[in-house]
Protein backbone atom coordinates (compact mmCIF):
# COMPACT_ATOMS: atom_id res chain seq x y z
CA UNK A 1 -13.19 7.53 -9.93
CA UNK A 2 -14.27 5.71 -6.94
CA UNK A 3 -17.26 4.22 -7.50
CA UNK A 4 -18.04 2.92 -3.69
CA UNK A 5 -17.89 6.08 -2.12
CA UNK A 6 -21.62 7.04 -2.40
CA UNK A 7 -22.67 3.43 -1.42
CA UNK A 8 -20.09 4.38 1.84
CA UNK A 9 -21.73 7.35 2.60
CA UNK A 10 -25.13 6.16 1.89
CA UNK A 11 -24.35 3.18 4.58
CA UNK A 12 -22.31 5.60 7.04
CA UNK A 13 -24.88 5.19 9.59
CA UNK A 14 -24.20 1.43 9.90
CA UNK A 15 -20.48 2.53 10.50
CA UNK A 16 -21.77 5.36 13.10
CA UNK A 17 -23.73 3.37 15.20
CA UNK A 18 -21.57 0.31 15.48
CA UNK A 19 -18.87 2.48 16.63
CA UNK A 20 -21.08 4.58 18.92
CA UNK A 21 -21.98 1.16 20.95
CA UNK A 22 -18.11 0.16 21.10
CA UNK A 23 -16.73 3.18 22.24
CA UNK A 24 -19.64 3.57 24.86
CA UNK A 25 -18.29 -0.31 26.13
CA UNK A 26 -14.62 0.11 25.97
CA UNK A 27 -11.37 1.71 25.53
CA UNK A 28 -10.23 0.26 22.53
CA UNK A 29 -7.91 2.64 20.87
CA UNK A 30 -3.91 1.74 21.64
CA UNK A 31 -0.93 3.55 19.76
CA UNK A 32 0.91 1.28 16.75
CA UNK A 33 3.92 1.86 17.82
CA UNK A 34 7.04 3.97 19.11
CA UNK A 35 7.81 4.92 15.55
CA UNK A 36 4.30 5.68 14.96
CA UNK A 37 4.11 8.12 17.47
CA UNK A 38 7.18 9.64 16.41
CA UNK A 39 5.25 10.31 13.28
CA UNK A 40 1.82 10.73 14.41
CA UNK A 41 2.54 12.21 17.93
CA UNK A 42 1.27 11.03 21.26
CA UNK A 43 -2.35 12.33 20.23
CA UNK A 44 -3.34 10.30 17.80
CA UNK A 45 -3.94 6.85 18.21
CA UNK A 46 -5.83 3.82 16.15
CA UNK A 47 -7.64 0.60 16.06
CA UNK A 48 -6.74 -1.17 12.83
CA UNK A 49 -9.44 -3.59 10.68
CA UNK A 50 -7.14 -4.57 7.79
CA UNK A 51 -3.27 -3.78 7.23
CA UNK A 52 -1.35 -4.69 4.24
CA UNK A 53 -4.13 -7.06 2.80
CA UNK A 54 -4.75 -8.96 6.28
CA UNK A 55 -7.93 -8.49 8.15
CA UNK A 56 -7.66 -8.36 12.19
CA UNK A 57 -9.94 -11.07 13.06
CA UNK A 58 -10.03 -9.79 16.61
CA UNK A 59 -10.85 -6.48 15.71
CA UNK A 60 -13.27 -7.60 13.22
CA UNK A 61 -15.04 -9.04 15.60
CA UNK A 62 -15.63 -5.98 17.56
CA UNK A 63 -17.43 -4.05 14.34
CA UNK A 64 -19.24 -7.37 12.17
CA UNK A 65 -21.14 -4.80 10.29
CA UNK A 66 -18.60 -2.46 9.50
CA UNK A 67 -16.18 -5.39 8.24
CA UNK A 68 -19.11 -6.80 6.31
CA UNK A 69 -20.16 -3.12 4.34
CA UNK A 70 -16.56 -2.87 3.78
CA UNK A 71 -16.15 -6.05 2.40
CA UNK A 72 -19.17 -5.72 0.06
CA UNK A 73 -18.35 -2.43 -1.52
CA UNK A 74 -15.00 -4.22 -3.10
CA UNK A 75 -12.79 -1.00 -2.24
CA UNK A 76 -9.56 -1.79 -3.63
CA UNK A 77 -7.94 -1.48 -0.01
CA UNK A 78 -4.29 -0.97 0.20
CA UNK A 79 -0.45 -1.03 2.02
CA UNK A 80 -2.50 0.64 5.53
CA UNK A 81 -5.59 -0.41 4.43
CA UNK A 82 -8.16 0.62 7.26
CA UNK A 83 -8.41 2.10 10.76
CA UNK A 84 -10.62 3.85 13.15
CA UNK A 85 -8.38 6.73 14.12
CA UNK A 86 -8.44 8.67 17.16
CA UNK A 87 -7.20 12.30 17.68
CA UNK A 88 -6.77 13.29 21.27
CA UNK A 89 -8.52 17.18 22.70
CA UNK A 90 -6.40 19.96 21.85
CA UNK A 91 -3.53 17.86 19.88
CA UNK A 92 -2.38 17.47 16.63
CA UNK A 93 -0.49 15.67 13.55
CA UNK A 94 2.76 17.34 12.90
CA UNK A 95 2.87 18.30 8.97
CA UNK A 96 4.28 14.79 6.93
CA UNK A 97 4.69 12.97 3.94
CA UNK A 98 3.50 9.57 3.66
CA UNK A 99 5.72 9.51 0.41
CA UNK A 100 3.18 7.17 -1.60
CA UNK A 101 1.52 8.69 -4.45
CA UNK A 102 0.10 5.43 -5.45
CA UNK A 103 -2.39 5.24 -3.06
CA UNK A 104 -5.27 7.70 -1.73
CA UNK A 105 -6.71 7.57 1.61
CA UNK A 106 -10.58 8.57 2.46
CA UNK A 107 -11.15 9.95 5.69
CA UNK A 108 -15.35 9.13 6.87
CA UNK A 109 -16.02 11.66 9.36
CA UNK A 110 -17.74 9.62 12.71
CA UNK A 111 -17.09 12.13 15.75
CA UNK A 112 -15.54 15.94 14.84
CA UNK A 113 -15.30 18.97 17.52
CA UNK A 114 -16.33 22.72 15.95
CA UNK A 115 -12.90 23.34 14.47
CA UNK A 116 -10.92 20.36 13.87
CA UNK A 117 -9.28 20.56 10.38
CA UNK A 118 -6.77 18.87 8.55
CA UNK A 119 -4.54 20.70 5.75
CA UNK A 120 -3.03 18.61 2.59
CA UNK A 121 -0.33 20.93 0.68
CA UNK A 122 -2.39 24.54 0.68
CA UNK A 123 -5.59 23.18 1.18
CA UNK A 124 -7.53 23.25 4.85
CA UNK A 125 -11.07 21.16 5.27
CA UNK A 126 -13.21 19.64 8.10
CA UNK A 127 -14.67 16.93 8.10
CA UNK A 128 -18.18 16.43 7.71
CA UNK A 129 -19.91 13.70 10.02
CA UNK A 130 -20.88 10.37 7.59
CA UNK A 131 -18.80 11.79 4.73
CA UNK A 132 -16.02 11.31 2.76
CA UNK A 133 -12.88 13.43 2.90
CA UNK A 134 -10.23 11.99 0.13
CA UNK A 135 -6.52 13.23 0.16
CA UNK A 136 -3.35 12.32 -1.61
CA UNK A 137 -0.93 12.02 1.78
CA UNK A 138 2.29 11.93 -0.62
CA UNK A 139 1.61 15.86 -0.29
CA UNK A 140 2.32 17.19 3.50
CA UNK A 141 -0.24 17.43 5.53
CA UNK A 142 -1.51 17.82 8.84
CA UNK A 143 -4.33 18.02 11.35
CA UNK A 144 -5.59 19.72 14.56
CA UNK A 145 -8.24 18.69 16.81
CA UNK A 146 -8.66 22.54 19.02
CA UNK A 147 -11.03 20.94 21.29
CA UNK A 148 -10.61 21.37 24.79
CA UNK A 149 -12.14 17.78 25.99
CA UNK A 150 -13.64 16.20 22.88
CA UNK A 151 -11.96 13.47 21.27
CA UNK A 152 -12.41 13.14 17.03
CA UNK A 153 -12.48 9.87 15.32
CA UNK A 154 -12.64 8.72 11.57
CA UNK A 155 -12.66 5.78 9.81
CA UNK A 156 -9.40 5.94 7.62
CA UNK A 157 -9.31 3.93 4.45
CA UNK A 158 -6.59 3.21 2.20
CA UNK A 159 -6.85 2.28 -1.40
CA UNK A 160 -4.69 2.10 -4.24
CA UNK A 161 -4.94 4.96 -6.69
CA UNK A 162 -7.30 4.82 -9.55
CA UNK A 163 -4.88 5.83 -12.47
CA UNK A 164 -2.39 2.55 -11.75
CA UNK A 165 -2.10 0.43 -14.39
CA UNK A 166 -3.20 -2.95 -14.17
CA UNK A 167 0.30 -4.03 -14.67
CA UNK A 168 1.64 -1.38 -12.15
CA UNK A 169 -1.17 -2.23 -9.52
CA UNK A 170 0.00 -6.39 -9.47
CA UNK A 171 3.15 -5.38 -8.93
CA UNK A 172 3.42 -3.05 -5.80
CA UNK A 173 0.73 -5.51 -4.78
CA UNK A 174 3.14 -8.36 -4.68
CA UNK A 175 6.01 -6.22 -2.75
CA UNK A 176 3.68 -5.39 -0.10
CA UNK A 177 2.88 -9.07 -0.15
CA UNK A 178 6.16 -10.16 -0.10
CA UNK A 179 7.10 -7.15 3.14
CA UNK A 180 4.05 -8.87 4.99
CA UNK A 181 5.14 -12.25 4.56
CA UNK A 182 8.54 -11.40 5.36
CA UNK A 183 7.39 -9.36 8.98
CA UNK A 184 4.82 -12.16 10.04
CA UNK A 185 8.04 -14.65 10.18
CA UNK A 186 6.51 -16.47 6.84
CA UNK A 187 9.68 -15.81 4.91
CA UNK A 188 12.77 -16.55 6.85
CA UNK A 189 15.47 -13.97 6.61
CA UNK A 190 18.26 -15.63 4.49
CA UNK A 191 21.75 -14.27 4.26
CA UNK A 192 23.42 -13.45 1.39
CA UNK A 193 25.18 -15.90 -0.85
CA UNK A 194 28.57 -13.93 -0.96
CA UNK A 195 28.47 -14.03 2.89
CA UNK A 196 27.90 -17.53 2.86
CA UNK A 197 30.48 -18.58 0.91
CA UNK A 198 33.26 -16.41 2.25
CA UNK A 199 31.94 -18.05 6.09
CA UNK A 200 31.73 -21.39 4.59
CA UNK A 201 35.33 -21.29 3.07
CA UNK A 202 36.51 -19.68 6.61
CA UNK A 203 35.23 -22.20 8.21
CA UNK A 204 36.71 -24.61 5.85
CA UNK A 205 40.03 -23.16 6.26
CA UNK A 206 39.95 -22.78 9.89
CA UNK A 207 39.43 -26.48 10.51
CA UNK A 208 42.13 -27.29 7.77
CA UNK A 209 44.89 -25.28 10.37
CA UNK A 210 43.20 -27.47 13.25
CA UNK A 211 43.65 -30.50 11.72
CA UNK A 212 47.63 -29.90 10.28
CA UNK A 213 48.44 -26.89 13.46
CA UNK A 214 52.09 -28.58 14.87
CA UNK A 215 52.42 -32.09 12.85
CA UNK A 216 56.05 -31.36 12.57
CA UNK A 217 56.66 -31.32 16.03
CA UNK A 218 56.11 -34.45 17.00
């Protein structure tokens, strides 16, 4: 069902060692955002490559070879698409629901302290260092990193689900499309026509009582 996972995994040193130098250099990871850490808690933090079908140039930059396997392998990426993910010592991801059952996400295990796990409905794993761990996050889940000063990082990957439809696939494709359009400022809010109208004939009106307000006292 996912036919680039073994070339992944087979390539995960590539991945390693790229991020190995970079985190050595510099502090890269930053939080998303308030509401992400409202979600995510103060813990867990990433570096994104690609979000709703945009690449980060900037951060691309930073891993060349990691954009580049990624790129080959033709992984249908989706809505988060993908992101180095950091999860502070001895903190945690509250259990959540993403609330998408169209997409699956792939965890690639790069740094992970004895005892980190993270749970999906019933079912606890680790993660395995240059493999795969693949989870549907519409079911809760959770995490813990029990490590007293060790951070652990994966590379988190997004991609749509591999029983959409053809049909079904083009079309959540195009609202995500549409949502990043709309939050990069490429598709101008526009009010709606019923609000229009009623201000336009307000302001029609007003200026009517302007222009004819005490002609009979003159």
């Amino acid at each position: 069902m996912f036919p680039w996972a073994k070339s992944l995994e087979d390539k995960a040193d590539v991945i390693l060692e790229e991020f190995e130098t970079r985190l050595a250099e510099q502090q890269m990871f930053a939080s998303d955002s308030a509401w992400q850490n409202q979600v995510m808690g103060k813990g867990w933090s990433a570096i994104r490559l690609q979000r709703l079908g945009i690449w980060n140039e900037d951060n691309c930059k930073l891993f060349p070879k990691t954009y580049e396997l990624l790129r080959s392998l033709n992984i249908p990426l989706a809505v988060r698409g993908v992101c180095f993910a950091r999860q502070a010592p001895n903190s945690g991801v509250q259990p959540h629901s993403d609330g998408r059952n169209f997409i699956l996400t792939s965890h690639l295990g790069l740094r992970i302290p004895e005892g980190c796990w993270i749970q999906s409905g019933e079912e606890r794993r680790g993660w395995d260092v240059g493999k795969l761990t693949t989870l549907d996050t519409s079911f809760e889940h959770s995490t813990l990193n029990p490590s007293a000063d060790q951070e652990r990082h994966v590379l988190i990957i997004d991609f749509w689900h591999p029983e959409l439809s053809e049909a079904e696939r083009a079309a959540l494709e195009f609202v995500y499309d549409l949502r990043n359009k709309f939050e990069s400022g490429q598709i101008p809010p526009r009010r709606p026509k019923r609000l229009l109208q009623q201000e336009q004939e307000a302001g029609f009106g007003g200026f009517w009582k302007k222009l004819t307000a005490g002609g009979g006292d003159e």
